[in-house]
PDB file of N, CA and C in Angstrom:
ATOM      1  N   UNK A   1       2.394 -19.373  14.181  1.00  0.00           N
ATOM      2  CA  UNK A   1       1.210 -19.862  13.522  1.00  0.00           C
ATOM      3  C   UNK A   1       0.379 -18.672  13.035  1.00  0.00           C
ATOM      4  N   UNK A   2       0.083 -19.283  11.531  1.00  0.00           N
ATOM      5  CA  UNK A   2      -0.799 -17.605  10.988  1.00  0.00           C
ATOM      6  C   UNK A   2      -2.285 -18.437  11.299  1.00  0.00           C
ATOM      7  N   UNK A   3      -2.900 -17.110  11.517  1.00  0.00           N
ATOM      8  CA  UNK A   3      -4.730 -17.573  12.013  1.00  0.00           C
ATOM      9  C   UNK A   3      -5.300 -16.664  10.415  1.00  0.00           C
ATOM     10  N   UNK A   4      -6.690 -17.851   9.960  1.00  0.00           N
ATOM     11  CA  UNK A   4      -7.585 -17.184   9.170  1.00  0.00           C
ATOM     12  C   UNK A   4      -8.920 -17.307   9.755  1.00  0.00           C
ATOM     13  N   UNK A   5      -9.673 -16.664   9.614  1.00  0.00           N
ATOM     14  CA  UNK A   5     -11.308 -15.692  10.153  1.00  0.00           C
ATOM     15  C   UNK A   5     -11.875 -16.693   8.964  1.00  0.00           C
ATOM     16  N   UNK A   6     -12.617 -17.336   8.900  1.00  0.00           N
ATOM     17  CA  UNK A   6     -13.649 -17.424   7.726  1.00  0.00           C
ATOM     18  C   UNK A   6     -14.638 -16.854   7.605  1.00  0.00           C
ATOM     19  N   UNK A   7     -15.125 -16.151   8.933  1.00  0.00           N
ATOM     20  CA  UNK A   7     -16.729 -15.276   8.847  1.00  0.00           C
ATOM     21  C   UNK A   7     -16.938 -14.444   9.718  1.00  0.00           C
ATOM     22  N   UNK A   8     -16.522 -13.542   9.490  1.00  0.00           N
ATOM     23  CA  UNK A   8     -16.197 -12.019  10.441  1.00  0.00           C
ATOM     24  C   UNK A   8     -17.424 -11.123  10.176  1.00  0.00           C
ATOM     25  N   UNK A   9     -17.324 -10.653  10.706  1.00  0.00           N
ATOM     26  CA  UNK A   9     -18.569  -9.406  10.654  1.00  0.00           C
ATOM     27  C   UNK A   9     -17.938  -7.781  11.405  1.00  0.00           C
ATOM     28  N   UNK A  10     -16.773  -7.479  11.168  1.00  0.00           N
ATOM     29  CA  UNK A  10     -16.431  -6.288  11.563  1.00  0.00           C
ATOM     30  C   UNK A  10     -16.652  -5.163  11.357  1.00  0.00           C
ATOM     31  N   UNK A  11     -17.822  -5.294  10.424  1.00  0.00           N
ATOM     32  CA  UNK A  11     -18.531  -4.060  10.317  1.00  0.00           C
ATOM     33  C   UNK A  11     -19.612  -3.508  10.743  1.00  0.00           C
ATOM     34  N   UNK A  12     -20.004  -4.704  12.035  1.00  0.00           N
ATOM     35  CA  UNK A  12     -20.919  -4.797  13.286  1.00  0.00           C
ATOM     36  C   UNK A  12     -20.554  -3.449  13.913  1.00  0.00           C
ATOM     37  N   UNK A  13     -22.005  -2.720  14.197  1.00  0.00           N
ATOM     38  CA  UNK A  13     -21.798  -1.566  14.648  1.00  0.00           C
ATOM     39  C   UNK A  13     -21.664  -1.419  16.367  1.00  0.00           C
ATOM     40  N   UNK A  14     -21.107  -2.320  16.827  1.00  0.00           N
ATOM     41  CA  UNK A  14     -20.469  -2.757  17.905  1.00  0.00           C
ATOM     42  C   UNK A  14     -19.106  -2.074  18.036  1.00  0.00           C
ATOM     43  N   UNK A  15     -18.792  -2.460  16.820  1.00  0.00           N
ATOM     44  CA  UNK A  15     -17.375  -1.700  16.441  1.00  0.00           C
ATOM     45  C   UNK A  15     -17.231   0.100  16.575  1.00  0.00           C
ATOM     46  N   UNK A  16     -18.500   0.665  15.978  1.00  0.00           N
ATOM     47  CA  UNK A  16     -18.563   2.078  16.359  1.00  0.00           C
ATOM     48  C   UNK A  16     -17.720   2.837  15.458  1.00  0.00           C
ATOM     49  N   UNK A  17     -16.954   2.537  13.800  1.00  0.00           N
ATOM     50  CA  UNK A  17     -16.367   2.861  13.336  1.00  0.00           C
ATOM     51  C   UNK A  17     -15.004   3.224  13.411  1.00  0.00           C
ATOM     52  N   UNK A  18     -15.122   1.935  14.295  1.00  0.00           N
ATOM     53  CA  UNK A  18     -13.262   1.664  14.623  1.00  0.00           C
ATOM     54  C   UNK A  18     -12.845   0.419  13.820  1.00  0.00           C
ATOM     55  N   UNK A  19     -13.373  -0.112  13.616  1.00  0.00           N
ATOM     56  CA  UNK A  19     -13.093  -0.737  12.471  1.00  0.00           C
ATOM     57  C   UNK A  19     -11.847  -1.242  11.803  1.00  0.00           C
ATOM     58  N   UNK A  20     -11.271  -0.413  10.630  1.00  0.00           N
ATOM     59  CA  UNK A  20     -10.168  -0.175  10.471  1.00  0.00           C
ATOM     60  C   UNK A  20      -8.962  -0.476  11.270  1.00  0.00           C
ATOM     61  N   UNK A  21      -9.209   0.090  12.500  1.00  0.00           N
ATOM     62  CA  UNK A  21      -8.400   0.104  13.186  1.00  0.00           C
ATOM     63  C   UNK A  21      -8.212  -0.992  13.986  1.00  0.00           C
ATOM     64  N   UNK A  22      -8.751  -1.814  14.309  1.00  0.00           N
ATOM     65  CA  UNK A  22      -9.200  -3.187  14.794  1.00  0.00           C
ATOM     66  C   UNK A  22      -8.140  -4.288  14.003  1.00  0.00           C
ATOM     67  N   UNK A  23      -8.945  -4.024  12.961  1.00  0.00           N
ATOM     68  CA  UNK A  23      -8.112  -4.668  11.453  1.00  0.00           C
ATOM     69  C   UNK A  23      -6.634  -4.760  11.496  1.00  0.00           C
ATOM     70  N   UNK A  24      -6.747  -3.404  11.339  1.00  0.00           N
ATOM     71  CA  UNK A  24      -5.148  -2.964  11.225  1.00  0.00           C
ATOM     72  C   UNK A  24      -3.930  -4.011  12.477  1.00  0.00           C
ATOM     73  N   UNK A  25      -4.549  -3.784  13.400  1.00  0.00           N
ATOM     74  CA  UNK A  25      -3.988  -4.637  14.623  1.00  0.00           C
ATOM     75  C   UNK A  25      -3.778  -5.925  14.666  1.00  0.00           C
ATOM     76  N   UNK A  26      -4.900  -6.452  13.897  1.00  0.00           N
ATOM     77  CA  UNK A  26      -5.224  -7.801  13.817  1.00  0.00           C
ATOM     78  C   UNK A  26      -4.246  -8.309  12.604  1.00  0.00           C
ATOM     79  N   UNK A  27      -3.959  -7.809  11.422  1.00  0.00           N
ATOM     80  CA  UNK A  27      -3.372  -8.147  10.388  1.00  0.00           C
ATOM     81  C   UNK A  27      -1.811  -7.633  11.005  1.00  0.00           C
ATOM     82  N   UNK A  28      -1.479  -7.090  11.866  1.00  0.00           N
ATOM     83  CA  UNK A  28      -0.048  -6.911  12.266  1.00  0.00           C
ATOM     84  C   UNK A  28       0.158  -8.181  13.546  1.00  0.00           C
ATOM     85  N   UNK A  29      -0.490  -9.115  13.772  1.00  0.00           N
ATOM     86  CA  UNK A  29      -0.223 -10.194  14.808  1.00  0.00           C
ATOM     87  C   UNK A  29      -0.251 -11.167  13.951  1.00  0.00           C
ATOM     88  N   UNK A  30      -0.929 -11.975  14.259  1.00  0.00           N
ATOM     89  CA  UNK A  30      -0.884 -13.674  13.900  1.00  0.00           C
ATOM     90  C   UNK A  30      -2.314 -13.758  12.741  1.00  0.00           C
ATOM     91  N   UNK A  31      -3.056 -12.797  12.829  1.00  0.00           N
ATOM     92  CA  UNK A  31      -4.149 -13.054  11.597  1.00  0.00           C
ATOM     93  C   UNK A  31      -3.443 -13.002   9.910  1.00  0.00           C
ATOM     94  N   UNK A  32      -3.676 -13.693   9.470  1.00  0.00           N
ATOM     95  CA  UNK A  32      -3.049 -13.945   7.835  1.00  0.00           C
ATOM     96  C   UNK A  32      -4.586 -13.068   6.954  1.00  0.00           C
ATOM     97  N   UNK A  33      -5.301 -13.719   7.420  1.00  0.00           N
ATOM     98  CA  UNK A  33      -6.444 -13.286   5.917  1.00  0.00           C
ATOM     99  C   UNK A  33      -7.784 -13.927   6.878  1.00  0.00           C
ATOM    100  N   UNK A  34      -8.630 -12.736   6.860  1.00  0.00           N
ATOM    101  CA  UNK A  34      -9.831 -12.909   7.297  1.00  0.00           C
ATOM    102  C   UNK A  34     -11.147 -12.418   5.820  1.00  0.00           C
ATOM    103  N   UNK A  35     -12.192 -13.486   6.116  1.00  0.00           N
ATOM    104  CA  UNK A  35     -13.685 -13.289   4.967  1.00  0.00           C
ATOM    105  C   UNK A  35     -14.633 -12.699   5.642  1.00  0.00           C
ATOM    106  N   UNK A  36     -14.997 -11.409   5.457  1.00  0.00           N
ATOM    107  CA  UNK A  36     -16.089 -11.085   5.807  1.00  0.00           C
ATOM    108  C   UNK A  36     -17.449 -11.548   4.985  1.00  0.00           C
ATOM    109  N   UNK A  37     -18.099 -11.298   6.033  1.00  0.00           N
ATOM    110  CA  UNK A  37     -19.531 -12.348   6.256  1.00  0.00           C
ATOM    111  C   UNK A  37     -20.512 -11.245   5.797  1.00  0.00           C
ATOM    112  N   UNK A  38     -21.184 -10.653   5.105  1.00  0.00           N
ATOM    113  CA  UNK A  38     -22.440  -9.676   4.664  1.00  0.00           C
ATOM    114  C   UNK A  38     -23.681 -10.626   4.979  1.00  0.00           C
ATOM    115  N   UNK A  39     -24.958  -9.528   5.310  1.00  0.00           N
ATOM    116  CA  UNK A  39     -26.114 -10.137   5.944  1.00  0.00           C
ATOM    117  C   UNK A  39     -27.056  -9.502   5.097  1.00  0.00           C
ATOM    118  N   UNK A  40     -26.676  -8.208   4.474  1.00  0.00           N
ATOM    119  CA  UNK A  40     -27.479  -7.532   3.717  1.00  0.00           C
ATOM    120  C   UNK A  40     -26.640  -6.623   2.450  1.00  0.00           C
ATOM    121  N   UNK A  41     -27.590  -6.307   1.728  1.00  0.00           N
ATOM    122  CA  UNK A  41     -26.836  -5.322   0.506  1.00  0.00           C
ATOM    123  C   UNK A  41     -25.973  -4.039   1.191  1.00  0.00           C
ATOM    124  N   UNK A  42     -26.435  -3.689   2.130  1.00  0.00           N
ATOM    125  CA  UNK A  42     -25.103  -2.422   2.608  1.00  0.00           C
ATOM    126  C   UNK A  42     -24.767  -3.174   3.444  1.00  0.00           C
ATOM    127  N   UNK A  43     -24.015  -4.483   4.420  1.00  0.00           N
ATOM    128  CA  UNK A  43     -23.414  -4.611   4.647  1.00  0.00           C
ATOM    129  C   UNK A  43     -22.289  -5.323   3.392  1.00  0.00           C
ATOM    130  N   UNK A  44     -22.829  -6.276   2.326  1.00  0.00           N
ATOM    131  CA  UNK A  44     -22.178  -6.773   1.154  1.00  0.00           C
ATOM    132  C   UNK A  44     -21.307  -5.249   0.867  1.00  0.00           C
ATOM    133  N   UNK A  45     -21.695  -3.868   0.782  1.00  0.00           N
ATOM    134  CA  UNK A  45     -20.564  -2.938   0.311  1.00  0.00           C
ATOM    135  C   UNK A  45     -19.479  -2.684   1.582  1.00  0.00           C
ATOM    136  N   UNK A  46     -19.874  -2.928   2.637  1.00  0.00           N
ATOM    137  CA  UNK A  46     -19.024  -2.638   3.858  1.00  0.00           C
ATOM    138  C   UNK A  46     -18.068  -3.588   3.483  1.00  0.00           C
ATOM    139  N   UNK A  47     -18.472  -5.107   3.438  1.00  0.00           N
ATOM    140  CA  UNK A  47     -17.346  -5.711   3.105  1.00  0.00           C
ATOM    141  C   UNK A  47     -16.073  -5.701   2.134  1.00  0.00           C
ATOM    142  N   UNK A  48     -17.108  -5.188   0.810  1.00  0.00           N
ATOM    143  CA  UNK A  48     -15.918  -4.970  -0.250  1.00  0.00           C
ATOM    144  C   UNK A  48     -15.067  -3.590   0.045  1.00  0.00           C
ATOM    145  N   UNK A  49     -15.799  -2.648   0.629  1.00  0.00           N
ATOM    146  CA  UNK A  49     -14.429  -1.660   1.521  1.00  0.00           C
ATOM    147  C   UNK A  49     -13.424  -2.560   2.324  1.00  0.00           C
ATOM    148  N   UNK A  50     -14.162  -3.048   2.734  1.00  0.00           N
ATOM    149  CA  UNK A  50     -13.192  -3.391   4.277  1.00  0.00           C
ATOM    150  C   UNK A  50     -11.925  -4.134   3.226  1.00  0.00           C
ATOM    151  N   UNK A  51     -11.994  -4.671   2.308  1.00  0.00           N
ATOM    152  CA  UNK A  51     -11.722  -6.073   1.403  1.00  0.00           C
ATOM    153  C   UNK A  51     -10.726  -5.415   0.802  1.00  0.00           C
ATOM    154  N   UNK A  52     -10.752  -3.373   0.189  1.00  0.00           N
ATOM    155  CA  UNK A  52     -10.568  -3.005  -0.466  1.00  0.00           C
ATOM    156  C   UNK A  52      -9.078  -2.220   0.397  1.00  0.00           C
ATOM    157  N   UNK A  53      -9.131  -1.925   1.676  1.00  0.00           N
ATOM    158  CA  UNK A  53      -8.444  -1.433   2.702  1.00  0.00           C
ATOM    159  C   UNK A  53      -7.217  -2.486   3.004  1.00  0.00           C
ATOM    160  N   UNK A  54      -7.527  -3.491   2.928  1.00  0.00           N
ATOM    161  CA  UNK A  54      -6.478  -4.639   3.504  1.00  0.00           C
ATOM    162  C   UNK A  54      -6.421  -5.957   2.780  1.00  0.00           C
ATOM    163  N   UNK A  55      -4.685  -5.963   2.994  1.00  0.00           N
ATOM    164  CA  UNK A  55      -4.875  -7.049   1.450  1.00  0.00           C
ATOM    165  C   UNK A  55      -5.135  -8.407   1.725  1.00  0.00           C
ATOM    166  N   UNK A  56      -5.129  -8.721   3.126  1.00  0.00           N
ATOM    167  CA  UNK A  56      -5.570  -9.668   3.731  1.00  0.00           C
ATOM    168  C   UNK A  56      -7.017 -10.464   4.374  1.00  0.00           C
ATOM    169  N   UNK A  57      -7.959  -8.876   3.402  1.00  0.00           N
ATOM    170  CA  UNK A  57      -9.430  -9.535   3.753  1.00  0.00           C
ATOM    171  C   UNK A  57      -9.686  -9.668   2.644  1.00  0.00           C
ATOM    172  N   UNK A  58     -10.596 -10.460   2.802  1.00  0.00           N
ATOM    173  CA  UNK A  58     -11.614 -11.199   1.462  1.00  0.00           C
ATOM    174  C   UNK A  58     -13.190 -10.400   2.025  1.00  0.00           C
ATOM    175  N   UNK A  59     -13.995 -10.599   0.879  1.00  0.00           N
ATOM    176  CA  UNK A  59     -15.535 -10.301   1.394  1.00  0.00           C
ATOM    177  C   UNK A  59     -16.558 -11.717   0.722  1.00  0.00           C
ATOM    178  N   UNK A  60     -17.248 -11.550   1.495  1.00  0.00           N
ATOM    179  CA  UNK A  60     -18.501 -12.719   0.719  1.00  0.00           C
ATOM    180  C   UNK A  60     -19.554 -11.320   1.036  1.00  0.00           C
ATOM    181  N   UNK A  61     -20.610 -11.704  -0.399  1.00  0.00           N
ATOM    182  CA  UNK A  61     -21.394 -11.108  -0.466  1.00  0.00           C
ATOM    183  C   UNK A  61     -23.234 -12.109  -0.402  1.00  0.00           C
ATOM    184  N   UNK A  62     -23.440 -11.351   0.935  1.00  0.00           N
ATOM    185  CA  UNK A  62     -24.973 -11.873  -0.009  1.00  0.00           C
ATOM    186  C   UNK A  62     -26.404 -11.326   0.904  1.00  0.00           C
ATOM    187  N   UNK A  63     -27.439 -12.452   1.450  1.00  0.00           N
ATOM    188  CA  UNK A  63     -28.381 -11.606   2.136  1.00  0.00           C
ATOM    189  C   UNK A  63     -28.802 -12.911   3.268  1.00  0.00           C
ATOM    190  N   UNK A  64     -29.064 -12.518   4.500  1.00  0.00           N
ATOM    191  CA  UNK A  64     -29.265 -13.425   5.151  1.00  0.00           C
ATOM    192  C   UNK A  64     -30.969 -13.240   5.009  1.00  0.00           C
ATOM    193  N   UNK A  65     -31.892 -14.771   5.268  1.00  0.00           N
ATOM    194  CA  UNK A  65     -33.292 -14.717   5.080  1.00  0.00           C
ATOM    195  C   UNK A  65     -33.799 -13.701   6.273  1.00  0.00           C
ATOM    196  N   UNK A  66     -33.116 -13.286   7.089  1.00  0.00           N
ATOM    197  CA  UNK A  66     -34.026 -12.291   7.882  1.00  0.00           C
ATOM    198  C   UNK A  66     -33.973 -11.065   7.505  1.00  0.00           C
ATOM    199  N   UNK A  67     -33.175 -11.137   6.656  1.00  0.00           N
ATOM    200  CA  UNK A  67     -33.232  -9.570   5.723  1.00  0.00           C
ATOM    201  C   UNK A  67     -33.653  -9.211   4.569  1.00  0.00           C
ATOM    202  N   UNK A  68     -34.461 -10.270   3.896  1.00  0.00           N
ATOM    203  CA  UNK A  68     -34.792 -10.404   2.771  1.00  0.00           C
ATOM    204  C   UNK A  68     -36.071 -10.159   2.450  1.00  0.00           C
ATOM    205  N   UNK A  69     -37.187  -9.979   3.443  1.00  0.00           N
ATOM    206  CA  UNK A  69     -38.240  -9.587   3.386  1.00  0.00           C
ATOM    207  C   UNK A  69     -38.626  -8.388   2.628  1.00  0.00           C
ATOM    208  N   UNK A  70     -38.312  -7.728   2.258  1.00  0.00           N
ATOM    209  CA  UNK A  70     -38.865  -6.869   1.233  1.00  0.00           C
ATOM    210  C   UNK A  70     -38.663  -7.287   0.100  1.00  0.00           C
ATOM    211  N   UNK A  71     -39.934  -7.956  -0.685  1.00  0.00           N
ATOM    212  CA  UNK A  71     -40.113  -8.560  -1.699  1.00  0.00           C
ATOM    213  C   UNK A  71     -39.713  -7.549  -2.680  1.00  0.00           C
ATOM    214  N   UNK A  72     -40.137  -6.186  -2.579  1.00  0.00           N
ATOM    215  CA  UNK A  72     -40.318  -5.414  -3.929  1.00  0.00           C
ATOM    216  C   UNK A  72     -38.861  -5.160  -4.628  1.00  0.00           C
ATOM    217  N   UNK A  73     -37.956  -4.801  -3.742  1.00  0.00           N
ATOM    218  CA  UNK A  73     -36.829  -5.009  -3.906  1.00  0.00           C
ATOM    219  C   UNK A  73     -35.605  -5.809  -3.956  1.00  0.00           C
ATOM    220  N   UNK A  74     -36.260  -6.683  -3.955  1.00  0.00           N
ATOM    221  CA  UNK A  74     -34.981  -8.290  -4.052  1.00  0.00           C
ATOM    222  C   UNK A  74     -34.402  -8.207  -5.362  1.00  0.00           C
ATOM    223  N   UNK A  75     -35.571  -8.264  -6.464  1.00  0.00           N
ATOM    224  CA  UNK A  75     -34.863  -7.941  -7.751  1.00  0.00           C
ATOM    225  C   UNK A  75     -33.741  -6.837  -7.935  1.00  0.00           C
ATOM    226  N   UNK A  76     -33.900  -6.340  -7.739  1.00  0.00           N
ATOM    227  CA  UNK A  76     -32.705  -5.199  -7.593  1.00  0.00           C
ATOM    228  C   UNK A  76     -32.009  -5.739  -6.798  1.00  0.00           C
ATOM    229  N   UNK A  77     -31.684  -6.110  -5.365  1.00  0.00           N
ATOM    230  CA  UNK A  77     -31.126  -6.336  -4.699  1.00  0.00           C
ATOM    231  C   UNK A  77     -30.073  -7.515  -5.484  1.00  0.00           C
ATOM    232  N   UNK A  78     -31.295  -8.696  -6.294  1.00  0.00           N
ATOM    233  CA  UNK A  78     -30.328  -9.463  -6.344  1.00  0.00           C
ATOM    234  C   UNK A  78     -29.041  -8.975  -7.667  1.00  0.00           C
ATOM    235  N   UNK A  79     -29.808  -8.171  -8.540  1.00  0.00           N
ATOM    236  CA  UNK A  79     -28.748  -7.728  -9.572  1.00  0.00           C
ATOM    237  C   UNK A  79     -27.310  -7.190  -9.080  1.00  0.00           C
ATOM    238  N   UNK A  80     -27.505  -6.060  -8.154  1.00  0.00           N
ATOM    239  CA  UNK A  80     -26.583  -5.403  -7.362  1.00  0.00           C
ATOM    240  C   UNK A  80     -25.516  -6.266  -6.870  1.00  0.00           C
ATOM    241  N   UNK A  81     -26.240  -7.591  -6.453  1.00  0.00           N
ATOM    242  CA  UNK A  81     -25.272  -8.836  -5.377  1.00  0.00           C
ATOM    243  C   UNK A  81     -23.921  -9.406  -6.823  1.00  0.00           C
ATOM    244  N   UNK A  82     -25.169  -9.525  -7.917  1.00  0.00           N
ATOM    245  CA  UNK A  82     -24.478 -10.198  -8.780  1.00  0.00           C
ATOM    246  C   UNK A  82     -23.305  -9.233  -9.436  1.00  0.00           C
ATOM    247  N   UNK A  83     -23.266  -8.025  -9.827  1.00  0.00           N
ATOM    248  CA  UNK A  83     -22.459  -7.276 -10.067  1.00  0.00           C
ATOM    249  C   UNK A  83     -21.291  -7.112  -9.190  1.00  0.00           C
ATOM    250  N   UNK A  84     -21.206  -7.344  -7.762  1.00  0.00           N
ATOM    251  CA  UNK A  84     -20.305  -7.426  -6.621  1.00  0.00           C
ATOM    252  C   UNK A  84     -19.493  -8.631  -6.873  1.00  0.00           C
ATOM    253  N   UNK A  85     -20.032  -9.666  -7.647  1.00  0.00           N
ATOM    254  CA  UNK A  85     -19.316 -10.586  -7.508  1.00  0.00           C
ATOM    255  C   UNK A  85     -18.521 -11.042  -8.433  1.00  0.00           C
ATOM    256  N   UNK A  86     -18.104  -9.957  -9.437  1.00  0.00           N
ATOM    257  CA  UNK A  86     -17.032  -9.549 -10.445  1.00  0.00           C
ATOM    258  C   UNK A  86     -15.737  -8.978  -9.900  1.00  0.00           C
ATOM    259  N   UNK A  87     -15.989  -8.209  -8.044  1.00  0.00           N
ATOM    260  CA  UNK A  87     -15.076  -7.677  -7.556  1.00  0.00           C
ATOM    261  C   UNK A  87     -13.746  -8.700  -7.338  1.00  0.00           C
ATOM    262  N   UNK A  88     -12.458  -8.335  -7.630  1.00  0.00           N
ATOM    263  CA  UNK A  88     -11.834  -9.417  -7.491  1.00  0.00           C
ATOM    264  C   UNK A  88     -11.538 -10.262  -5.833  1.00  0.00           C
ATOM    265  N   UNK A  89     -12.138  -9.395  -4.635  1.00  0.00           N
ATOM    266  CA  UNK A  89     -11.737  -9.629  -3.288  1.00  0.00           C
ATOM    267  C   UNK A  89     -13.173 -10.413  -2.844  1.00  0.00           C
ATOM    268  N   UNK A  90     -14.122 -10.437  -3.699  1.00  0.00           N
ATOM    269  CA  UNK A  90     -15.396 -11.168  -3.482  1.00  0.00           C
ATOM    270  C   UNK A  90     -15.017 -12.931  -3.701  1.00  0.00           C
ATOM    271  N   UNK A  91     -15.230 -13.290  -2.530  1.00  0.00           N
ATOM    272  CA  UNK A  91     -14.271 -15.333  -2.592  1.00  0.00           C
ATOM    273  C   UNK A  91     -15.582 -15.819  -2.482  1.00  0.00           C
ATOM    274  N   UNK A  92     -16.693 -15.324  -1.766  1.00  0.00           N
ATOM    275  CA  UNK A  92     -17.808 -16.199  -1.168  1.00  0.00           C
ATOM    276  C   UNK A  92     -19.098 -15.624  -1.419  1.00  0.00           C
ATOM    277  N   UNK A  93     -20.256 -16.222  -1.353  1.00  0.00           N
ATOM    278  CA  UNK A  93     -21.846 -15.951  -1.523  1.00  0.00           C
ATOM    279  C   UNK A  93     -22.211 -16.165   0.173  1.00  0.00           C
ATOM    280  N   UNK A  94     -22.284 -15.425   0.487  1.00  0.00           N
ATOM    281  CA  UNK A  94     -23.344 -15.738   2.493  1.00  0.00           C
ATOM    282  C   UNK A  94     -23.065 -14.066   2.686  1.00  0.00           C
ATOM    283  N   UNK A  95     -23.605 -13.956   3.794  1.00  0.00           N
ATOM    284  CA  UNK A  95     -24.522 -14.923   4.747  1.00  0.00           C
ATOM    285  C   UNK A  95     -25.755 -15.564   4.331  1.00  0.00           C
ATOM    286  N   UNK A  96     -25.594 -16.283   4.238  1.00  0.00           N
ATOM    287  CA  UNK A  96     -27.439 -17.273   2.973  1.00  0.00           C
ATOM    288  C   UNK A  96     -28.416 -17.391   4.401  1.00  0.00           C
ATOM    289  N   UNK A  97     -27.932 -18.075   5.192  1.00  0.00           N
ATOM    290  CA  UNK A  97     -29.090 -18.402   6.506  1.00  0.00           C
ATOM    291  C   UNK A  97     -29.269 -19.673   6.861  1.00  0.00           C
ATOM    292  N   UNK A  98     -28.131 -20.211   6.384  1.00  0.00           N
ATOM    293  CA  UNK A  98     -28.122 -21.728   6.833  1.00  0.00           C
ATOM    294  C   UNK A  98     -27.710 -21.955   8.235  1.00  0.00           C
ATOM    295  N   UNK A  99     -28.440 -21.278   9.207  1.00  0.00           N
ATOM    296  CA  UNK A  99     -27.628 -21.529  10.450  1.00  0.00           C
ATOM    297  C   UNK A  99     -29.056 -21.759  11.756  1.00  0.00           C
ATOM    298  N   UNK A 100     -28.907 -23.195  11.370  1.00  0.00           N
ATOM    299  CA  UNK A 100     -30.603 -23.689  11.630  1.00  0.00           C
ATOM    300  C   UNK A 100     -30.745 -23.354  12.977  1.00  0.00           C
ATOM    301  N   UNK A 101     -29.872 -22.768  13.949  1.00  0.00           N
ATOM    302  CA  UNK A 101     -30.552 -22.756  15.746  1.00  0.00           C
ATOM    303  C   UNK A 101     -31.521 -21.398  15.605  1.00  0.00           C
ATOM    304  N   UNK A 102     -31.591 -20.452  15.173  1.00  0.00           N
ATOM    305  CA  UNK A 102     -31.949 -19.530  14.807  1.00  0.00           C
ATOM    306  C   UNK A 102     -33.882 -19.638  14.261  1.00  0.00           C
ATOM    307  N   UNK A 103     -34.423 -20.751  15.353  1.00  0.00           N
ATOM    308  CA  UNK A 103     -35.764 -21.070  15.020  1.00  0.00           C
ATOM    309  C   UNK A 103     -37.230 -20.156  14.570  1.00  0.00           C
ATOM    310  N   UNK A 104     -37.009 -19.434  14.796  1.00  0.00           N
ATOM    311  CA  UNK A 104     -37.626 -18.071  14.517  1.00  0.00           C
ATOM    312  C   UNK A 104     -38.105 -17.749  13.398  1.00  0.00           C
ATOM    313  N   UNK A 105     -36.943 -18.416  12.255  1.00  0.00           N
ATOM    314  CA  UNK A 105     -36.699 -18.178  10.839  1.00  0.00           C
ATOM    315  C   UNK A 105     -36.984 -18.838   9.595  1.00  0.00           C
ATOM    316  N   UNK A 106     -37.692 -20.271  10.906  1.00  0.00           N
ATOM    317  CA  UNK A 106     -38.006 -21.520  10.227  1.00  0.00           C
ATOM    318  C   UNK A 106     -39.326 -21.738  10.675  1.00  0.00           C
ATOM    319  N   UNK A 107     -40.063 -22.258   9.268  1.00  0.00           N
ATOM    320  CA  UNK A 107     -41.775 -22.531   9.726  1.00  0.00           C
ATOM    321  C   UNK A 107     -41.977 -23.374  10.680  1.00  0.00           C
ATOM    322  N   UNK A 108     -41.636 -24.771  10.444  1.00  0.00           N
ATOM    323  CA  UNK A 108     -41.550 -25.734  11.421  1.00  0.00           C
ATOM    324  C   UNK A 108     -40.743 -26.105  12.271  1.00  0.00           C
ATOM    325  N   UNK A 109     -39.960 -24.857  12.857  1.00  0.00           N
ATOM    326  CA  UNK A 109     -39.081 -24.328  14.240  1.00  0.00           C
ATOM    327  C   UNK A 109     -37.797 -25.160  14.449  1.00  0.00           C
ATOM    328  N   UNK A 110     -37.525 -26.056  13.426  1.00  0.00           N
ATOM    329  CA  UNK A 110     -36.816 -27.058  13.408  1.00  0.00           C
ATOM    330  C   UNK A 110     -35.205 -26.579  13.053  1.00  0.00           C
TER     331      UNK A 110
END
């Protein structure tokens, strides 16, 4: 049985820039094709490396709402997103922030 990732984040600095190498392991077992998940504009480029390294990852690009707070730069930010998504290994738009337990993030905590 081949396994697919739909929303990875291996470029969590958990990892410590092992990374790669993680990957590498993972795409020699039972993983077929994993999507990395971006939360912000430098993680959206981590992904399209990671995307760019192995022919079995995909990247989604985008910005999660807890990272989006700097108004002055969104415009830019968002141009940058949109240009990424000409890359041919770019499949998806997230992390968006639809992930309602995360109350903190929401006015009416809901």
């Amino acid at each position: 049985m081949k396994i697919t990732d739909i929303h990875a984040h291996y470029d969590d600095e958990k990892f410590e820039g092992k990374e790669k190498e993680l990957l590498a392991e993972l795409f020699s077992g039972n993983v077929e094709t994993i999507i990395g998940a971006a939360t912000k504009l430098e993680t959206s480029k981590n992904q399209i490396e990671l995307a760019e390294s192995f022919e079995g990852f995909y990247a989604s690009v985008g910005i999660h709402p807890e990272n989006a707070d700097d108004s002055a730069k969104i415009e830019y930010t968002v141009k940058e997103l949109e240009k990424m998504l000409s890359h041919p290994k770019v499949v998806a738009i997230g992390e968006i922030g639809l992930d309602y337990y995360w109350e903190d993030y929401y006015l009416d905590g809901e």
